[in-house]
C-alpha atoms as a PDB file:
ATOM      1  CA  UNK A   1       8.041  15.751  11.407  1.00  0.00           C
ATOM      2  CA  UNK A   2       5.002  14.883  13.596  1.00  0.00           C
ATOM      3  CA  UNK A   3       3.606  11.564  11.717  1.00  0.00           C
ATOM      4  CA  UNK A   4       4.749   8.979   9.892  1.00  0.00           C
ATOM      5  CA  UNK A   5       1.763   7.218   8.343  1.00  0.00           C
ATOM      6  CA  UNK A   6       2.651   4.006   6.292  1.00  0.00           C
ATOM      7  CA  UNK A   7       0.844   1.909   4.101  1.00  0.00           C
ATOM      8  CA  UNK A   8       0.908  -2.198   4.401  1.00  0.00           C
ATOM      9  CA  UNK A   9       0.302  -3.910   1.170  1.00  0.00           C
ATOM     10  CA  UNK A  10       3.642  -4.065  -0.990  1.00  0.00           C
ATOM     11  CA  UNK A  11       4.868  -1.470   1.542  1.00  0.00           C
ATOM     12  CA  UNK A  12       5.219  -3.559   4.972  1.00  0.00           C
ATOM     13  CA  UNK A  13       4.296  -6.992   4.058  1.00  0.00           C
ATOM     14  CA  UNK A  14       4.889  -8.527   0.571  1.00  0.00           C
ATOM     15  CA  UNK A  15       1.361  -9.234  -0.676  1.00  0.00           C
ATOM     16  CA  UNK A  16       1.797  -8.428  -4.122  1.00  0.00           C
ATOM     17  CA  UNK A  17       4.211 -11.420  -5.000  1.00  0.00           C
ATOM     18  CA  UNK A  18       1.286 -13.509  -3.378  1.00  0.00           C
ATOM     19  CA  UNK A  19      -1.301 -11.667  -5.179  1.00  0.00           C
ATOM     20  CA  UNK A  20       0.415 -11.858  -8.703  1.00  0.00           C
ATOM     21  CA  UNK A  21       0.524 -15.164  -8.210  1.00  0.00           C
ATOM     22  CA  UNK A  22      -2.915 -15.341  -7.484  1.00  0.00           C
ATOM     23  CA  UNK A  23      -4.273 -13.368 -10.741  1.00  0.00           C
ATOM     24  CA  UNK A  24      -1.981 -16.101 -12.553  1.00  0.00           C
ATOM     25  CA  UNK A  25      -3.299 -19.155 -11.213  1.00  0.00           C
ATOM     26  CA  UNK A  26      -7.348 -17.353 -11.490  1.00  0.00           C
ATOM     27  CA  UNK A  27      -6.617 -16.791 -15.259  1.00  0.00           C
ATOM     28  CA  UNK A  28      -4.947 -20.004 -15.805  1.00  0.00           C
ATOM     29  CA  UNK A  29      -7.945 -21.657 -14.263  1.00  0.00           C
ATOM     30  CA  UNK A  30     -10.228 -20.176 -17.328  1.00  0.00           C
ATOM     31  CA  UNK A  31      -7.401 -20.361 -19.530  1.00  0.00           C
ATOM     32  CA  UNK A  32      -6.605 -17.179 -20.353  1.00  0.00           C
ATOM     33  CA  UNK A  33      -3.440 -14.952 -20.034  1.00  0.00           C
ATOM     34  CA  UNK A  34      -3.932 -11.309 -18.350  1.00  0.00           C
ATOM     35  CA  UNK A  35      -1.936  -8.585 -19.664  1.00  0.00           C
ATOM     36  CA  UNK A  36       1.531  -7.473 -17.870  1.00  0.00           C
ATOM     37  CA  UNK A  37       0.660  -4.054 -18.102  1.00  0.00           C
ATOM     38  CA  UNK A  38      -3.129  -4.608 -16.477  1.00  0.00           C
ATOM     39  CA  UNK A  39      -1.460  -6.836 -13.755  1.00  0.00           C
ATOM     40  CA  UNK A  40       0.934  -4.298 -13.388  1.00  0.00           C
ATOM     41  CA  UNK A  41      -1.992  -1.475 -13.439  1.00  0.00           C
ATOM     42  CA  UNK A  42      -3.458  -3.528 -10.274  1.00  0.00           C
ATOM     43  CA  UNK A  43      -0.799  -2.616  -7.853  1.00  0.00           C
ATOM     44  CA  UNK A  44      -2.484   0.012  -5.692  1.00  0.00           C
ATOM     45  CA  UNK A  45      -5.397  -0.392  -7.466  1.00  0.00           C
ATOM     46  CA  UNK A  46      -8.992  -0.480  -6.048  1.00  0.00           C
ATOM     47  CA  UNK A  47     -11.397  -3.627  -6.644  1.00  0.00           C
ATOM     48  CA  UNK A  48     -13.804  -1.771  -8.509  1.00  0.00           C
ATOM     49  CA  UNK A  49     -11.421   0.002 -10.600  1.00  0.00           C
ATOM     50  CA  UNK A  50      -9.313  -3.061 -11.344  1.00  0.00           C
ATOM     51  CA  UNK A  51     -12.626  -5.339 -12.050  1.00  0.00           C
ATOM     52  CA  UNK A  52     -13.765  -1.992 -14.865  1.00  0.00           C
ATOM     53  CA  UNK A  53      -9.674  -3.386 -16.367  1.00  0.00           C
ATOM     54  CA  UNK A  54     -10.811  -7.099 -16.830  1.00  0.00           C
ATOM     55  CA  UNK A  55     -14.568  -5.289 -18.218  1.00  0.00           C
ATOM     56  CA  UNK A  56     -12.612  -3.951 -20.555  1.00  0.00           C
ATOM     57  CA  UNK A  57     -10.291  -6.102 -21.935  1.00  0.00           C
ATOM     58  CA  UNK A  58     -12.701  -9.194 -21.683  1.00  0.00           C
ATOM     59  CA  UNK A  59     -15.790  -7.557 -22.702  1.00  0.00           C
ATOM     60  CA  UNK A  60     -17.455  -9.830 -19.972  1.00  0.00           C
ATOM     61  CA  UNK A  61     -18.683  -8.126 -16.790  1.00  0.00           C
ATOM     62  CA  UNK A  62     -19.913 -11.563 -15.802  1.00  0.00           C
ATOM     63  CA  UNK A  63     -16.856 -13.148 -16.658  1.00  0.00           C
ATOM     64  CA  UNK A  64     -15.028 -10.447 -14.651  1.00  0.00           C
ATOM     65  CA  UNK A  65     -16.608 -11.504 -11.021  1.00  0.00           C
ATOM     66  CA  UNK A  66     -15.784 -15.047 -11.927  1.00  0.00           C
ATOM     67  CA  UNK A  67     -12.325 -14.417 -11.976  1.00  0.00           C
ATOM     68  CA  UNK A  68     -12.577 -12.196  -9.492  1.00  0.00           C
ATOM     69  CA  UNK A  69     -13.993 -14.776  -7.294  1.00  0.00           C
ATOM     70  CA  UNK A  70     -11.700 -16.982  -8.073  1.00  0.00           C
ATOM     71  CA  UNK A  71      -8.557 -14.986  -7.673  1.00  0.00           C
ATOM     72  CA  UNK A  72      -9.832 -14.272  -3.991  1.00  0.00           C
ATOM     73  CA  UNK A  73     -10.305 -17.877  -3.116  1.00  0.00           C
ATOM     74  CA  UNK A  74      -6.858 -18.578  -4.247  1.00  0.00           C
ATOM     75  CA  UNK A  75      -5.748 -15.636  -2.555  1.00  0.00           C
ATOM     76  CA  UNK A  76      -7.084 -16.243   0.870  1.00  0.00           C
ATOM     77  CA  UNK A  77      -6.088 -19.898   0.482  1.00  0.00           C
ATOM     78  CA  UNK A  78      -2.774 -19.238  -0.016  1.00  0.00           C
ATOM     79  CA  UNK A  79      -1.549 -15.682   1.864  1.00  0.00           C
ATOM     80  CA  UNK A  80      -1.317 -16.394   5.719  1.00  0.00           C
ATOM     81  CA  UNK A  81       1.755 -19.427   4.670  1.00  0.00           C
ATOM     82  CA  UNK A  82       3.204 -17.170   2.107  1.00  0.00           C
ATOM     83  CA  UNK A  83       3.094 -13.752   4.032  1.00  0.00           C
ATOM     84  CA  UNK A  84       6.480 -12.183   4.828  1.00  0.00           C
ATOM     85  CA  UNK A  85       7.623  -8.401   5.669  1.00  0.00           C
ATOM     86  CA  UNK A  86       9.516  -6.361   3.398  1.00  0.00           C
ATOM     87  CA  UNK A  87      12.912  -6.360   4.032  1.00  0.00           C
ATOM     88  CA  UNK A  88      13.904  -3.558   6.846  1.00  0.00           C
ATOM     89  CA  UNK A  89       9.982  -2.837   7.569  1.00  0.00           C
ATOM     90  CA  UNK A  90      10.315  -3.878  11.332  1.00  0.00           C
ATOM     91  CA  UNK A  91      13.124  -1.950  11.360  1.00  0.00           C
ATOM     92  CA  UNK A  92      11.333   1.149   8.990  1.00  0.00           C
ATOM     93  CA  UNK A  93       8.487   1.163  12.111  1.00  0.00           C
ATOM     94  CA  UNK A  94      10.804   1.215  15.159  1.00  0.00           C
ATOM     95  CA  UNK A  95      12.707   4.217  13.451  1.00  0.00           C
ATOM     96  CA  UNK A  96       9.669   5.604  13.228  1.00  0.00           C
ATOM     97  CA  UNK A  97       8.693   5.509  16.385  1.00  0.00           C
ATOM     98  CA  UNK A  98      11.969   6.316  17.522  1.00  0.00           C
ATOM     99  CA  UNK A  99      11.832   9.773  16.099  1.00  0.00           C
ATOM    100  CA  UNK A 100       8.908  10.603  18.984  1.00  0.00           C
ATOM    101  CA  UNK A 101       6.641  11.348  15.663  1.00  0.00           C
ATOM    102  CA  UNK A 102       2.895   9.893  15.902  1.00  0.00           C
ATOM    103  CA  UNK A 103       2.742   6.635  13.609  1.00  0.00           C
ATOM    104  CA  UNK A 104       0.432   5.233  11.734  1.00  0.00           C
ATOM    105  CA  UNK A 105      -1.045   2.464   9.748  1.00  0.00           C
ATOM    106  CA  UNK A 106      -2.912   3.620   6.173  1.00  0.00           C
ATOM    107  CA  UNK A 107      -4.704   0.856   4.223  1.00  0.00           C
ATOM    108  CA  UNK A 108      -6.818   0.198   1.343  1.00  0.00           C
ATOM    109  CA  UNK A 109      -6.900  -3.642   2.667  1.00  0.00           C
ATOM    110  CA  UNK A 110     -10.094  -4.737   4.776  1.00  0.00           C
ATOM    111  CA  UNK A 111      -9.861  -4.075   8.717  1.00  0.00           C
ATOM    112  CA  UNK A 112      -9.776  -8.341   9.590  1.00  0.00           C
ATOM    113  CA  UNK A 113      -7.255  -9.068   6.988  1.00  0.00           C
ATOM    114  CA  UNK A 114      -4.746  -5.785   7.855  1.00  0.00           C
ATOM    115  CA  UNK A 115      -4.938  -6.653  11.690  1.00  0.00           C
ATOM    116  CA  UNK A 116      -4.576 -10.068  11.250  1.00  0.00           C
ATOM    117  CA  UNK A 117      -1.467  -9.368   8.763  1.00  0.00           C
ATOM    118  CA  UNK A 118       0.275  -7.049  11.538  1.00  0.00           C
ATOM    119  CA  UNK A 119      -0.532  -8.708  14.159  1.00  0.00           C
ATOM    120  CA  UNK A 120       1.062 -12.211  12.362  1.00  0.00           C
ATOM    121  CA  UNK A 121       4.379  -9.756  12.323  1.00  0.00           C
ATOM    122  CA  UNK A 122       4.264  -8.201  16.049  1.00  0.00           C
ATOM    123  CA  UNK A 123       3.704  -4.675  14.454  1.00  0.00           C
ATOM    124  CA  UNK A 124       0.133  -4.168  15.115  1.00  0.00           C
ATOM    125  CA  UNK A 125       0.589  -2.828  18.476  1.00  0.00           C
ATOM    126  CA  UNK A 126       3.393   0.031  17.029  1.00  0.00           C
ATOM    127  CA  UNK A 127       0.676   1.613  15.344  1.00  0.00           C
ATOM    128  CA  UNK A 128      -1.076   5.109  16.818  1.00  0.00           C
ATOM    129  CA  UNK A 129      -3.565   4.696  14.910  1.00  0.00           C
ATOM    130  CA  UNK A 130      -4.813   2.765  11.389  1.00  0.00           C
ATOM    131  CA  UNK A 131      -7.559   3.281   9.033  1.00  0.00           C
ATOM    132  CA  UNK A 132      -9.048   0.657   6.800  1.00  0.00           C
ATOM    133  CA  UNK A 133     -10.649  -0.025   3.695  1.00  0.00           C
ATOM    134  CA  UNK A 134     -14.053   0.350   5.951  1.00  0.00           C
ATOM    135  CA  UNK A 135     -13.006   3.997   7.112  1.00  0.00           C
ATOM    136  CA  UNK A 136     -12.972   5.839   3.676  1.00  0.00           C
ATOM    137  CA  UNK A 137     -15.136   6.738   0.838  1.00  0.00           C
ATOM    138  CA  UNK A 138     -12.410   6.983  -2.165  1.00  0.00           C
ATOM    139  CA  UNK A 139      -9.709   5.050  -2.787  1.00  0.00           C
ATOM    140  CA  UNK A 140      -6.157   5.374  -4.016  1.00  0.00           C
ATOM    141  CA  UNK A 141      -5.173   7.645  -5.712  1.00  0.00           C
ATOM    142  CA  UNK A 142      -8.010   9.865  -3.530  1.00  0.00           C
ATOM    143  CA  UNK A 143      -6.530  11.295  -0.355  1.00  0.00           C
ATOM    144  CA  UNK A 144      -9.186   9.885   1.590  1.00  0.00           C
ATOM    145  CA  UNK A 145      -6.781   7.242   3.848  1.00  0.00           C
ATOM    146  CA  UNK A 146      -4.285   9.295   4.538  1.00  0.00           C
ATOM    147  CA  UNK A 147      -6.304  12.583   5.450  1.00  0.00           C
ATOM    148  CA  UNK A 148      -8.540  10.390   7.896  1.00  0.00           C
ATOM    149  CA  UNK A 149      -5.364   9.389   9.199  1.00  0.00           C
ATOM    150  CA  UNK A 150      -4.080  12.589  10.177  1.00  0.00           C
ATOM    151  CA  UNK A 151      -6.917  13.514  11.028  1.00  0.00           C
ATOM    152  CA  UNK A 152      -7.146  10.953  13.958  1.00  0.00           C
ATOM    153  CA  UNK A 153      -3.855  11.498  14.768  1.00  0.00           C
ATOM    154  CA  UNK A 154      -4.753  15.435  15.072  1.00  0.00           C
ATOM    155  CA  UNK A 155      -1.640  16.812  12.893  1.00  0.00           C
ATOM    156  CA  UNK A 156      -1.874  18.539  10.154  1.00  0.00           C
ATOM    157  CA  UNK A 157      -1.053  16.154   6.380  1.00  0.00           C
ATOM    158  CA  UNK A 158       1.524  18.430   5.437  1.00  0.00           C
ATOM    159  CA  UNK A 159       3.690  18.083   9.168  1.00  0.00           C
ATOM    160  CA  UNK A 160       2.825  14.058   8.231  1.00  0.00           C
ATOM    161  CA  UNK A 161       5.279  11.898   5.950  1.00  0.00           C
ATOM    162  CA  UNK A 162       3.629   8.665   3.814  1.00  0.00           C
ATOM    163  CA  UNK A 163       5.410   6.077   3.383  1.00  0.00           C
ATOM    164  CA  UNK A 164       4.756   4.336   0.118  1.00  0.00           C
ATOM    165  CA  UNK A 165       5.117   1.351  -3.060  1.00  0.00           C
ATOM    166  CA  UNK A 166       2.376   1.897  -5.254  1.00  0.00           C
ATOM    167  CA  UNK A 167       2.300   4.607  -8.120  1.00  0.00           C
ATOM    168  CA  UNK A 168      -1.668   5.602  -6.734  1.00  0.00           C
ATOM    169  CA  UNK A 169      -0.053   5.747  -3.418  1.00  0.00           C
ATOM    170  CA  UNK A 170       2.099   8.448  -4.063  1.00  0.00           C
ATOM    171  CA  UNK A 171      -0.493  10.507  -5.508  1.00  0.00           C
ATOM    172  CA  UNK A 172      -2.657   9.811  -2.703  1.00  0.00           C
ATOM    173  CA  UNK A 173      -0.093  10.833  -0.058  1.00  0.00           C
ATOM    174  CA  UNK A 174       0.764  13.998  -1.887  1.00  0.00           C
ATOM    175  CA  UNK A 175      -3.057  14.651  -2.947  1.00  0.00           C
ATOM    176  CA  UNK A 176      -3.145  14.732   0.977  1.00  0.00           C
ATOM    177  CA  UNK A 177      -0.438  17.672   1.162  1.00  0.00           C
ATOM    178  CA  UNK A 178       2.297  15.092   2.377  1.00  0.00           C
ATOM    179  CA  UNK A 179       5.856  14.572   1.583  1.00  0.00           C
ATOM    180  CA  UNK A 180       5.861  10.867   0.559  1.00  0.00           C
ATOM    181  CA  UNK A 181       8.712   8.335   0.707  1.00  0.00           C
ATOM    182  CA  UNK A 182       8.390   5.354  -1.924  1.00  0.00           C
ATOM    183  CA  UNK A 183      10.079   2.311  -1.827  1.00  0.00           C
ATOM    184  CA  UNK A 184       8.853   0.570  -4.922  1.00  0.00           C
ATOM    185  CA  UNK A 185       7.364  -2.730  -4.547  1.00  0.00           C
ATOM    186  CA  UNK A 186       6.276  -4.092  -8.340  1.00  0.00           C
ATOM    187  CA  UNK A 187       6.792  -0.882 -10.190  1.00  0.00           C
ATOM    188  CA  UNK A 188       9.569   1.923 -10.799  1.00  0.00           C
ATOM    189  CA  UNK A 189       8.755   5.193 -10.700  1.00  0.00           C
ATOM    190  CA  UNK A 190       7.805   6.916 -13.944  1.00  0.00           C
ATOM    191  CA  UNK A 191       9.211  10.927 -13.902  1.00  0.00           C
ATOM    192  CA  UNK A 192       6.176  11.879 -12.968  1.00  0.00           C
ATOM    193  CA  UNK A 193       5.945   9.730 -10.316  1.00  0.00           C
ATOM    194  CA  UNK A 194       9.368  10.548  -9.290  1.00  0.00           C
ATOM    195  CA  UNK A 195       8.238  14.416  -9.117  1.00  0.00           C
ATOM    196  CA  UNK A 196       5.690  13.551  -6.222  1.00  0.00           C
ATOM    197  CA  UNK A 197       8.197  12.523  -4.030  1.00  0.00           C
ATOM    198  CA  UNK A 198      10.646  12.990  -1.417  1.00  0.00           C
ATOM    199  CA  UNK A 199      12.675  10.300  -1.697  1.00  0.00           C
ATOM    200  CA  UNK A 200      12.917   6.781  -3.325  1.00  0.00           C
ATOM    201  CA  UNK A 201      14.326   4.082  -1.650  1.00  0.00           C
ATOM    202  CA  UNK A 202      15.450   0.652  -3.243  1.00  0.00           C
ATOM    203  CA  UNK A 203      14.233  -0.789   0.535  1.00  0.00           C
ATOM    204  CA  UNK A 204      12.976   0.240   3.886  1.00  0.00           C
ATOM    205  CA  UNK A 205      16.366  -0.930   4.952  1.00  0.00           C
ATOM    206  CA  UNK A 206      17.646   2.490   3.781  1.00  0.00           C
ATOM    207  CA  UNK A 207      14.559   3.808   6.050  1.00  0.00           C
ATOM    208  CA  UNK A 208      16.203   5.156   8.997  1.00  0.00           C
ATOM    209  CA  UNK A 209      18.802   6.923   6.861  1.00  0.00           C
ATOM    210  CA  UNK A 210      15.918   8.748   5.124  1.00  0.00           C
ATOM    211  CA  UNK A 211      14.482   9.834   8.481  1.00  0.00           C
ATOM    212  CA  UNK A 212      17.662  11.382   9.320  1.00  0.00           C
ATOM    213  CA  UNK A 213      18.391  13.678   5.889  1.00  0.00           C
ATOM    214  CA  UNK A 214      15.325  14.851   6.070  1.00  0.00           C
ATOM    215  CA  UNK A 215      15.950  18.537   5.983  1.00  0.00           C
ATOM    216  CA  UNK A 216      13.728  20.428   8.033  1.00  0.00           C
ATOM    217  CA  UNK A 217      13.268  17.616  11.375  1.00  0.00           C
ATOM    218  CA  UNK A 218      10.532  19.197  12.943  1.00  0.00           C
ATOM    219  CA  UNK A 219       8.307  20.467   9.704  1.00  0.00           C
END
């Protein structure tokens, strides 16, 4: 392999707990109960695409950025105490970078908040390169993140592995010609999902492992 390009949210650091308990709290606030399967529908999901969800099950596009609102004031109130890695993801990124591949960070989250999030965990700094909400045109499932990151990094996506939780993840890493590792966060992998990837892992503790059965080592 040459890269080794990982996402953060629900990947590294476990935002989704604090983010599903963020959409609760919003919709409790205007007394109303959110779907499972739309809260479930939001992991990997872009803004805009997730706000067109609440459109159409509320019928209420002004309602919609109300809640919205409100679930990001809860949210940014509440996820700097309540941050905390995934289990083994130090670990996952010093493998990485133990292999001599090129590593990097891929992210759908804004530049402040992802720096700020890896920096709070000593990680930033492992990093080759990163690319941000701000860098790409299309999100999840588009390719866009993880082709800009290989492009920085100067290696062609299919000699890159993506390391990912979210079902619009994995199609985004393999959009971008990439094997991709999952290590479900919120979701398990439907077949199809399944079919898009390398490997599934119940943790990034099982990381290194993965690294090492890979069977072609140098693409």
């Amino acid at each position: 392999m040459q890269a080794i390009i990982f996402d953060m949210d629900g990947t590294l650091v476990d935002t989704e707990r604090v983010s599903q308990a963020a959409w609760r709290a919003a919709a409790r606030d205007f007394d109303i109960v959110i779907p499972d399967h739309i809260l479930h529908a939001f992991v990997g999901c872009s803004i805009p695409n997730a706000m067109k969800m609440i459109d159409a099950e509320f019928g209420d596009p002004d309602f919609t950025v109300r809640l919205f609102d409100r679930r990001h004031e809860i949210f940014d109130a509440t996820w700097e105490d309540e941050l905390a890695l995934k289990p083994g993801a130090a670990e996952a990124v010093a493998a990485a970078r133990a292999t001599g591949a090129a590593v990097a960070l891929a992210t759908s989250s804004v530049r402040d908040r992802a720096i700020a999030s890896m920096e709070r965990f000593n990680l930033m700094d492992l990093f080759d390169t990163a690319v941000f909400d701000e860098d790409i045109e299309h999100h999840k499932p588009a390719p866009d993140v993880y082709l800009v990151a290989a492009a920085r990094l100067g290696i062609e996506p299919s000699r890159c592995i993506a390391v990912e939780d979210s079902f619009n993840g994995v199609r985004s890493g393999a959009a971008a010609g990439m094997r991709v590792i999952m290590v479900p966060d919120y979701n398990e992998p439907t077949p199809e999902i399944h079919a898009l990837c390398h490997e599934v892992l119940p943790t990034l503790c099982e990381f290194p492992a993965a690294l090492a059965r890979l069977d072609d080592p140098t693409f």
